[in-house]
PDB file of N, CA and C in Angstrom:
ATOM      1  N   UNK A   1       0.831  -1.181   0.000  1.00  0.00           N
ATOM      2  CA  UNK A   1       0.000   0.000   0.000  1.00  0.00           C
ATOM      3  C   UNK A   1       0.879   1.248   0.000  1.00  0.00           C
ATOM      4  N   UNK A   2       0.441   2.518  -0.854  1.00  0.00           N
ATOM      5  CA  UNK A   2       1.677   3.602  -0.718  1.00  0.00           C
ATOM      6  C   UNK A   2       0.944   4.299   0.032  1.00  0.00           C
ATOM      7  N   UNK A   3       1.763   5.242   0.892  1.00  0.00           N
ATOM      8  CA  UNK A   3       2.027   6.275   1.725  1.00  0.00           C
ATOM      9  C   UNK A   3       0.965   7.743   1.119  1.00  0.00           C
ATOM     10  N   UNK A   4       0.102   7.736   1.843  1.00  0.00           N
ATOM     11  CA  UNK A   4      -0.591   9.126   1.333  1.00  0.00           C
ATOM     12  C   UNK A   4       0.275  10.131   1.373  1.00  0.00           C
ATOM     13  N   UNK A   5       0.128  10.503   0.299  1.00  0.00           N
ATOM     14  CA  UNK A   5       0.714  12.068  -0.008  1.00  0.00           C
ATOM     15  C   UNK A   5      -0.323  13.662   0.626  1.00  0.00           C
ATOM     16  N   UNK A   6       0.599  14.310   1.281  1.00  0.00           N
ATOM     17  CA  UNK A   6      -0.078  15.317   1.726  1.00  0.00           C
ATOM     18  C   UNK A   6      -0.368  16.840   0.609  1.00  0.00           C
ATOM     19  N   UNK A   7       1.470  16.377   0.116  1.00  0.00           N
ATOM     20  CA  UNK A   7       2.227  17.911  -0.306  1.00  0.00           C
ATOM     21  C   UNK A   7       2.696  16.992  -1.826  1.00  0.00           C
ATOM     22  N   UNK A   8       2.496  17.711  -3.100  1.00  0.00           N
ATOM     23  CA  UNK A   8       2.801  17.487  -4.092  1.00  0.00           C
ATOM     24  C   UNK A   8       4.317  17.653  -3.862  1.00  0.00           C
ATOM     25  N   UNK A   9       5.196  16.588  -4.810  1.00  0.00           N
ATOM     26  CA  UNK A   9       6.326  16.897  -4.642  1.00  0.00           C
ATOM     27  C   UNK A   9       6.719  17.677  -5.994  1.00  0.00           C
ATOM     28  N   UNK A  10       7.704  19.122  -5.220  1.00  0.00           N
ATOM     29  CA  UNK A  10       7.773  20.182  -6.321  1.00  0.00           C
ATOM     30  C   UNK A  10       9.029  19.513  -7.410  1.00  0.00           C
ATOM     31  N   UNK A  11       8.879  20.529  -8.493  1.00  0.00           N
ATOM     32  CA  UNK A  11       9.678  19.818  -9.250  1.00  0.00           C
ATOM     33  C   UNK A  11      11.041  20.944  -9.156  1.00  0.00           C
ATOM     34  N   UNK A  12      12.098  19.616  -9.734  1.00  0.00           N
ATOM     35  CA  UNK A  12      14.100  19.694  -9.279  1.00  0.00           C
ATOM     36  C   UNK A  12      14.250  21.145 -10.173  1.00  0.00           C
ATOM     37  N   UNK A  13      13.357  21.875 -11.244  1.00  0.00           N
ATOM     38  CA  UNK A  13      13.691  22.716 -12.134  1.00  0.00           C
ATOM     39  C   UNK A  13      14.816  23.525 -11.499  1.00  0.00           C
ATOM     40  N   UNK A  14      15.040  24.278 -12.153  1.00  0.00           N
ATOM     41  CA  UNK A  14      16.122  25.771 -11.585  1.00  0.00           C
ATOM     42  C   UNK A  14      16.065  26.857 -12.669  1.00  0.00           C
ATOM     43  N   UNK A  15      15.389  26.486 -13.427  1.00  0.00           N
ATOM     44  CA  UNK A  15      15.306  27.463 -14.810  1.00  0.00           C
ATOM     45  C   UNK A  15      16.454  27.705 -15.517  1.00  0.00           C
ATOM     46  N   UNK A  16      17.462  26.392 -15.562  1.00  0.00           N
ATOM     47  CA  UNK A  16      18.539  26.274 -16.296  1.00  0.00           C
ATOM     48  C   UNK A  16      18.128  25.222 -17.659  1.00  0.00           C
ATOM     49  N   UNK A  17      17.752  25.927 -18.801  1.00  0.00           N
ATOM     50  CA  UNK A  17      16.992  24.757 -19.302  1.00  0.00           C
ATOM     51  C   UNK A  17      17.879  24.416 -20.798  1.00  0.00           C
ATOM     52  N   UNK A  18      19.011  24.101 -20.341  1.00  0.00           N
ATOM     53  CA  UNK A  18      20.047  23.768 -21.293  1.00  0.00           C
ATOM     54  C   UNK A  18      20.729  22.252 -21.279  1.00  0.00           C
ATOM     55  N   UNK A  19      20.241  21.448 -22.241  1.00  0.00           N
ATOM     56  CA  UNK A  19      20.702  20.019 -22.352  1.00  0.00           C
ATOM     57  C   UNK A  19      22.333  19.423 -22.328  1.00  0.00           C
ATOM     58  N   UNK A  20      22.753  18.879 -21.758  1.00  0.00           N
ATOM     59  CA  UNK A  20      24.286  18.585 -22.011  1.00  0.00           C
ATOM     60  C   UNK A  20      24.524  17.815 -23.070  1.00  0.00           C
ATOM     61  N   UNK A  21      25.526  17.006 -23.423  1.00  0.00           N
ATOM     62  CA  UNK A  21      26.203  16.030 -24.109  1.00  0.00           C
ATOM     63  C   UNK A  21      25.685  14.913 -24.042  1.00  0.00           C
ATOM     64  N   UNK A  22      25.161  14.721 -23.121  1.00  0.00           N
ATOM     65  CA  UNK A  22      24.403  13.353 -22.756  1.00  0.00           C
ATOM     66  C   UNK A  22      22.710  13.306 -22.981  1.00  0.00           C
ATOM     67  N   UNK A  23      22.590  14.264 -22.724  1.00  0.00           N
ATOM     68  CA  UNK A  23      20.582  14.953 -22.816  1.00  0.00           C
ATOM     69  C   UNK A  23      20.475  15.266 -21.583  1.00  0.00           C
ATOM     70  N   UNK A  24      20.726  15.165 -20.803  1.00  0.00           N
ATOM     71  CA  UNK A  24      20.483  15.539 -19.493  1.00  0.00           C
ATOM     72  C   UNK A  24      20.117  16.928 -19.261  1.00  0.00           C
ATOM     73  N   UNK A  25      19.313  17.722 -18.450  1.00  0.00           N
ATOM     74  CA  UNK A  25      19.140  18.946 -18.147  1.00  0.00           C
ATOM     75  C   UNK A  25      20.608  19.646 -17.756  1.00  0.00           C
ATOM     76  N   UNK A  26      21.161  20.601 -17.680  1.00  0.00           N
ATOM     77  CA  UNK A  26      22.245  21.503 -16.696  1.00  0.00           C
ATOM     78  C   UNK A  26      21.613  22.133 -15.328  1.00  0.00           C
ATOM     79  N   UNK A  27      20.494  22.178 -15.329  1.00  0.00           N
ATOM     80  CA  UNK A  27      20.195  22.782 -14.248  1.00  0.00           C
ATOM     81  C   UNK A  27      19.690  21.578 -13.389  1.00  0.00           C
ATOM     82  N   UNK A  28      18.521  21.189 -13.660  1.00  0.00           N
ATOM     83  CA  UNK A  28      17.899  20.184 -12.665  1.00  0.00           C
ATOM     84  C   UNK A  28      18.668  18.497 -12.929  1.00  0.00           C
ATOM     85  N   UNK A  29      19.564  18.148 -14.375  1.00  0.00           N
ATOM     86  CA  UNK A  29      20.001  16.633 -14.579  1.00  0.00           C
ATOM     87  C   UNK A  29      18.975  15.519 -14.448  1.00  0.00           C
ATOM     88  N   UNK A  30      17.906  16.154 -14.650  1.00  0.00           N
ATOM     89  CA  UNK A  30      16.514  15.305 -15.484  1.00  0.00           C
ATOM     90  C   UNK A  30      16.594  14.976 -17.039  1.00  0.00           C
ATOM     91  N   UNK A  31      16.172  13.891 -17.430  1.00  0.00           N
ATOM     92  CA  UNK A  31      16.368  13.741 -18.708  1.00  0.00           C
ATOM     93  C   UNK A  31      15.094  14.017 -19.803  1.00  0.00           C
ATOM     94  N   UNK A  32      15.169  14.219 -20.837  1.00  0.00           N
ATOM     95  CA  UNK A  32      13.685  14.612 -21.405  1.00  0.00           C
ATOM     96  C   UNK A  32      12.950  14.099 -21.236  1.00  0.00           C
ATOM     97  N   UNK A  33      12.520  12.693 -20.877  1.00  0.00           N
ATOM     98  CA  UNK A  33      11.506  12.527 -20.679  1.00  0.00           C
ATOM     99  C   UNK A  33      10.992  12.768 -19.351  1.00  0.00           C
ATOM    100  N   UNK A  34      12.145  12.609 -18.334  1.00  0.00           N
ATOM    101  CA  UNK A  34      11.446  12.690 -17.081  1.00  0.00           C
ATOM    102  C   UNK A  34      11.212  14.569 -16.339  1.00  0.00           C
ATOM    103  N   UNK A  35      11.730  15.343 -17.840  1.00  0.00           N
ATOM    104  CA  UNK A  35      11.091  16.478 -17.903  1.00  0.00           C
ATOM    105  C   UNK A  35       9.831  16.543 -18.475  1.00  0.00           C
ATOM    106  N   UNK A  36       9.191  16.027 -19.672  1.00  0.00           N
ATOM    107  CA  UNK A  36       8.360  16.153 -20.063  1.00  0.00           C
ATOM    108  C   UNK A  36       6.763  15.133 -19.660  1.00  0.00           C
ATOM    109  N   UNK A  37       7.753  14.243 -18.624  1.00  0.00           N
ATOM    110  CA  UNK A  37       5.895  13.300 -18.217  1.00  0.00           C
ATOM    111  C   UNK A  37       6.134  14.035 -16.403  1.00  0.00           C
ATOM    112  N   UNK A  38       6.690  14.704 -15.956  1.00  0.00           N
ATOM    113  CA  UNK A  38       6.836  15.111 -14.532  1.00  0.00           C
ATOM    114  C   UNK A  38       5.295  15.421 -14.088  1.00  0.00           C
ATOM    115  N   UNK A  39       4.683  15.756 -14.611  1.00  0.00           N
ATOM    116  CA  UNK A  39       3.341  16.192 -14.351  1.00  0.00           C
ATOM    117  C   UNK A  39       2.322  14.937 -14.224  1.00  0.00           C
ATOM    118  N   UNK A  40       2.788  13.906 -15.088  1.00  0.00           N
ATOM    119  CA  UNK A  40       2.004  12.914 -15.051  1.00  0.00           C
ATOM    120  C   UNK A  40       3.025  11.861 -13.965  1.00  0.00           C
ATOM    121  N   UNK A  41       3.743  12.019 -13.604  1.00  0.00           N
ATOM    122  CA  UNK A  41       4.435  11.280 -12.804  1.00  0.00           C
ATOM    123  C   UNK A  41       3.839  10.620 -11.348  1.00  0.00           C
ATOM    124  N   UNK A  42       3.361   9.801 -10.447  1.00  0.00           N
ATOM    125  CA  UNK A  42       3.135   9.225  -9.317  1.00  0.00           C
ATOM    126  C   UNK A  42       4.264  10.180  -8.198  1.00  0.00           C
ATOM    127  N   UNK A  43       3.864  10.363  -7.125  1.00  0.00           N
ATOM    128  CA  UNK A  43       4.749  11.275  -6.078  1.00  0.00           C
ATOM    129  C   UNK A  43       6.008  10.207  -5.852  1.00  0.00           C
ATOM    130  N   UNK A  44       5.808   8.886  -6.109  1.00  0.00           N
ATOM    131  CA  UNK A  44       6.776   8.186  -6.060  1.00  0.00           C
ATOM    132  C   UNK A  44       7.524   8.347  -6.993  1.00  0.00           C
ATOM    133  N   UNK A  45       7.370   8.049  -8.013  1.00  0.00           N
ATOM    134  CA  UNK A  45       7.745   7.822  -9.112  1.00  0.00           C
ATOM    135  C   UNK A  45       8.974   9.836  -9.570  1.00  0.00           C
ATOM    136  N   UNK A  46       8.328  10.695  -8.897  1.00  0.00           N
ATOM    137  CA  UNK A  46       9.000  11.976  -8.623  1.00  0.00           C
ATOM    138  C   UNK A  46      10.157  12.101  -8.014  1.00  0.00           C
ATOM    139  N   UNK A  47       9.661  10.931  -6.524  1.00  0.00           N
ATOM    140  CA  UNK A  47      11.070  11.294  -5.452  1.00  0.00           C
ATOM    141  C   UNK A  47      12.197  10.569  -6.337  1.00  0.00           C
ATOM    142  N   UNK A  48      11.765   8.865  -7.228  1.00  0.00           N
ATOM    143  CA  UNK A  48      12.902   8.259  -7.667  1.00  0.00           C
ATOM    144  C   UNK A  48      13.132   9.189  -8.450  1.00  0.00           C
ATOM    145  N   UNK A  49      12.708  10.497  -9.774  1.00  0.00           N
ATOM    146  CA  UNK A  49      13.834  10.861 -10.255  1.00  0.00           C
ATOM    147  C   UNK A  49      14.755  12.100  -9.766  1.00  0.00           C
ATOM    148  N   UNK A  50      14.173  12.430  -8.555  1.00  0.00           N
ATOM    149  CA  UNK A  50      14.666  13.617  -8.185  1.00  0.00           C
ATOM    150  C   UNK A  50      16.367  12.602  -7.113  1.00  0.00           C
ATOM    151  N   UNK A  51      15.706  11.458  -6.913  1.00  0.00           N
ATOM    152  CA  UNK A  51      16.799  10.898  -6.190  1.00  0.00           C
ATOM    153  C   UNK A  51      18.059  10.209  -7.129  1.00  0.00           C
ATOM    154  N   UNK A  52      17.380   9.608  -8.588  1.00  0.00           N
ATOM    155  CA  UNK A  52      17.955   9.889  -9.596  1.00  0.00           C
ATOM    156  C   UNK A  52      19.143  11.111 -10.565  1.00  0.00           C
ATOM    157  N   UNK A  53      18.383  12.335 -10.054  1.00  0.00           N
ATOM    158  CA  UNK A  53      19.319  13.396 -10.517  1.00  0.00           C
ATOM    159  C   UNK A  53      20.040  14.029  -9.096  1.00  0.00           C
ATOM    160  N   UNK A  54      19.901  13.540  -8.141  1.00  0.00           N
ATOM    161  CA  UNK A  54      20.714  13.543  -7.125  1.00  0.00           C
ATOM    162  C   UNK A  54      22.043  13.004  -7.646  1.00  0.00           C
ATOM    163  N   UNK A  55      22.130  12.234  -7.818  1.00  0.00           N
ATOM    164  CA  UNK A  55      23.282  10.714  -8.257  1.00  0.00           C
ATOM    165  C   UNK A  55      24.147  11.423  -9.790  1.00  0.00           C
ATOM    166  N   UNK A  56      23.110  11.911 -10.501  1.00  0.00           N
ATOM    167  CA  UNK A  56      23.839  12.643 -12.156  1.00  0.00           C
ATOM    168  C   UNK A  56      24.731  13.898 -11.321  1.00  0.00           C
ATOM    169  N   UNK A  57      24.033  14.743 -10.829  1.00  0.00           N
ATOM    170  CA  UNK A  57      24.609  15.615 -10.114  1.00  0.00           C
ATOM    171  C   UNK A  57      25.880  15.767  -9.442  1.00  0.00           C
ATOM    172  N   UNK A  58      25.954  14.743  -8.575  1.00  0.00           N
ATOM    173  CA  UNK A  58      27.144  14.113  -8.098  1.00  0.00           C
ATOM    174  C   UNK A  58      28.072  13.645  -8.429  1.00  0.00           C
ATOM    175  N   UNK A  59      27.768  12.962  -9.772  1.00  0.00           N
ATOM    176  CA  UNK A  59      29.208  12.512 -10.237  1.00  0.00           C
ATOM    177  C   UNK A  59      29.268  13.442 -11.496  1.00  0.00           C
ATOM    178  N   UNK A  60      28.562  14.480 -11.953  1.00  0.00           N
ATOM    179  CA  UNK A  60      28.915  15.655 -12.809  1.00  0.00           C
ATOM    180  C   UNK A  60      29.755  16.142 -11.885  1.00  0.00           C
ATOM    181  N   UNK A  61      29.753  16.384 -10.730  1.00  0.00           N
ATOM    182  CA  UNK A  61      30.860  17.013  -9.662  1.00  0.00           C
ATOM    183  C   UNK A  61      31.837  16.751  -9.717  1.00  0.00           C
ATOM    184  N   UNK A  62      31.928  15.342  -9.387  1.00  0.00           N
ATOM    185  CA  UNK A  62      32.937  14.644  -9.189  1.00  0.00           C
ATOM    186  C   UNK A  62      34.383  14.611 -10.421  1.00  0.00           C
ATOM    187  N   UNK A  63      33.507  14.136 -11.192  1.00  0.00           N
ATOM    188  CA  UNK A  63      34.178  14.523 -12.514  1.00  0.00           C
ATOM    189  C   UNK A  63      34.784  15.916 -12.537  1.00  0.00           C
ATOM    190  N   UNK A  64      33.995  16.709 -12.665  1.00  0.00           N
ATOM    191  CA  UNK A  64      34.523  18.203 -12.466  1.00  0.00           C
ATOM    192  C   UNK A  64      35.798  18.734 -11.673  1.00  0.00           C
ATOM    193  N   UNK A  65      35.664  17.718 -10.504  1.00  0.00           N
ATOM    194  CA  UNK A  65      36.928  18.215  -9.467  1.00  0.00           C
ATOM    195  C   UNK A  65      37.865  17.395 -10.175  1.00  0.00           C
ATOM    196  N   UNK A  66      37.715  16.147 -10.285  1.00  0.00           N
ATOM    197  CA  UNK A  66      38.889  15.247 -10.641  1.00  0.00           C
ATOM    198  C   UNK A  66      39.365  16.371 -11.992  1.00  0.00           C
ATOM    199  N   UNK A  67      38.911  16.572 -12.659  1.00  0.00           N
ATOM    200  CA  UNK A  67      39.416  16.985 -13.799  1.00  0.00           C
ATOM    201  C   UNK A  67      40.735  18.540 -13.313  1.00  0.00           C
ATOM    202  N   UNK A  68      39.661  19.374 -12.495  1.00  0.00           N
ATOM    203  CA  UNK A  68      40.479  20.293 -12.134  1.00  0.00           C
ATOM    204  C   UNK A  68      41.670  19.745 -10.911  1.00  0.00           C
ATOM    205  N   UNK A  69      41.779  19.015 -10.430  1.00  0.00           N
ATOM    206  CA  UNK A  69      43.191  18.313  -9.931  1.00  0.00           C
ATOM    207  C   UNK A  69      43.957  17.949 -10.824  1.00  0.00           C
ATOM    208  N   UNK A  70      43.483  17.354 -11.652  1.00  0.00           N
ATOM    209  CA  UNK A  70      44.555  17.046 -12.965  1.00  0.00           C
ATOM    210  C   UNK A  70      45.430  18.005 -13.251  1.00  0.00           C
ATOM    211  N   UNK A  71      44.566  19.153 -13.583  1.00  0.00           N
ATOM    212  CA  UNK A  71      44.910  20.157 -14.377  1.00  0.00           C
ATOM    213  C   UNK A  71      45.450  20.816 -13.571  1.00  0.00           C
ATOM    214  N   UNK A  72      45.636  20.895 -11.581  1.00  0.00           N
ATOM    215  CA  UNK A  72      46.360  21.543 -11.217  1.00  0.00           C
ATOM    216  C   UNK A  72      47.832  20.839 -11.011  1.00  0.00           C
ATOM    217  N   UNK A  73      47.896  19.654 -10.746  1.00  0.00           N
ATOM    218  CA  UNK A  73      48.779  18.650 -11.100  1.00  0.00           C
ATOM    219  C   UNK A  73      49.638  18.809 -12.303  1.00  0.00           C
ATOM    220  N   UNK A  74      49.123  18.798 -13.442  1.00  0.00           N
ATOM    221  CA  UNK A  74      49.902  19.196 -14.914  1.00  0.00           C
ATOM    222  C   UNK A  74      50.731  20.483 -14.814  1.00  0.00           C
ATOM    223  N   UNK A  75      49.737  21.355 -14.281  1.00  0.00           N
ATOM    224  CA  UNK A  75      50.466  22.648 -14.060  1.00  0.00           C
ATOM    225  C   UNK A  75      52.015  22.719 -12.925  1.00  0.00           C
ATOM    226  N   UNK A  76      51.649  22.023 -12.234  1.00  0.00           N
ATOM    227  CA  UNK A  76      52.678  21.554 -10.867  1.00  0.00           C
ATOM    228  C   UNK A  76      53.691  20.732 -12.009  1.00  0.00           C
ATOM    229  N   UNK A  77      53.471  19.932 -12.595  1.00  0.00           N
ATOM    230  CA  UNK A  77      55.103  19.725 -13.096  1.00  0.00           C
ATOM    231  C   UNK A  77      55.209  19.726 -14.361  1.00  0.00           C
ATOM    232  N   UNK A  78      54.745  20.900 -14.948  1.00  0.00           N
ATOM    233  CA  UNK A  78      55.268  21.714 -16.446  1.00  0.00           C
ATOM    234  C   UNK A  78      55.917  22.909 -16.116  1.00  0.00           C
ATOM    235  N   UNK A  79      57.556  22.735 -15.985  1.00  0.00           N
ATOM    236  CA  UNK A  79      58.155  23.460 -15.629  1.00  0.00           C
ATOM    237  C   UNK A  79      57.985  25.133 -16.301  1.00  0.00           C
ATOM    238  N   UNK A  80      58.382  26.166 -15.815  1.00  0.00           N
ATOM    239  CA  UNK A  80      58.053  27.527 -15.840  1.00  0.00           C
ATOM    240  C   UNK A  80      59.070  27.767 -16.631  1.00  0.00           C
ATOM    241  N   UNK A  81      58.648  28.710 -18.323  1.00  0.00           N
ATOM    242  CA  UNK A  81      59.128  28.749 -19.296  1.00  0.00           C
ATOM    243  C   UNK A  81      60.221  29.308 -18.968  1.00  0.00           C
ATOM    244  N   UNK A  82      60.863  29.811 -17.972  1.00  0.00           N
ATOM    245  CA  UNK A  82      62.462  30.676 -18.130  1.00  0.00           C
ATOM    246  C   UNK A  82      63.031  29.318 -17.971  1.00  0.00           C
ATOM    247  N   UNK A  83      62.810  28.353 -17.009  1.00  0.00           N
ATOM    248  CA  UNK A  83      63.677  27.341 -17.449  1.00  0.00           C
ATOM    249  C   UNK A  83      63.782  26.418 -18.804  1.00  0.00           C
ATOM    250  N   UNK A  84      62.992  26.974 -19.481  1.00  0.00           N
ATOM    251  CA  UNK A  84      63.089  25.297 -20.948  1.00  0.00           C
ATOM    252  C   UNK A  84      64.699  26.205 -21.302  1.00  0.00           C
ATOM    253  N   UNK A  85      65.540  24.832 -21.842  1.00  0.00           N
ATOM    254  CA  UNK A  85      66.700  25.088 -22.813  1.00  0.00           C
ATOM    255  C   UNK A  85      66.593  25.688 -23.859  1.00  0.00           C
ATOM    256  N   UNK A  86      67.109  25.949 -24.212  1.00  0.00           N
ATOM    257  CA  UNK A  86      66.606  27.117 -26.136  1.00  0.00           C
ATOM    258  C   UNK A  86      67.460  25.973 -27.027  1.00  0.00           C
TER     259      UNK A  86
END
């Protein structure tokens, strides 16, 4: 039996409504469809994708940092142009 709902669950939007590389939203990391049936969605069926773009979110992060460690790393041992030999 499910859990009565009191309070509609609002939707992840942010009014960032720009698709990535993958389809994914940039703002909320909903994917088109689970932008476009959200309205018809079960309150359950809401929390899994909002708990869903919890998870995209996170490792869009993740990624993000790893990448900028790299790149501060690379920088850390590409020596500083007065030293290269000519």
């Amino acid at each position: 039996m499910e859990q009565l709902e009191f309070f509609d669950v609002p939707s992840p939007c942010i009014s960032v409504c720009q698709v990535n590389n993958r389809g994914y939203c940039k703002g909320c990391f909903r994917s088109r469809d689970e932008r476009f049936n959200w309205l018809k969605f079960s309150a359950g069926q809401k929390r899994e994708v909002i708990r869903l773009c919890q998870d995209r979110k996170r490792r869009v992060l993740a990624a993000a940092r790893k990448k900028q460690l790299e790149l501060a790393f690379d920088d850390e041992q590409t020596p500083p142009q007065d030293s290269l030999p000519l």
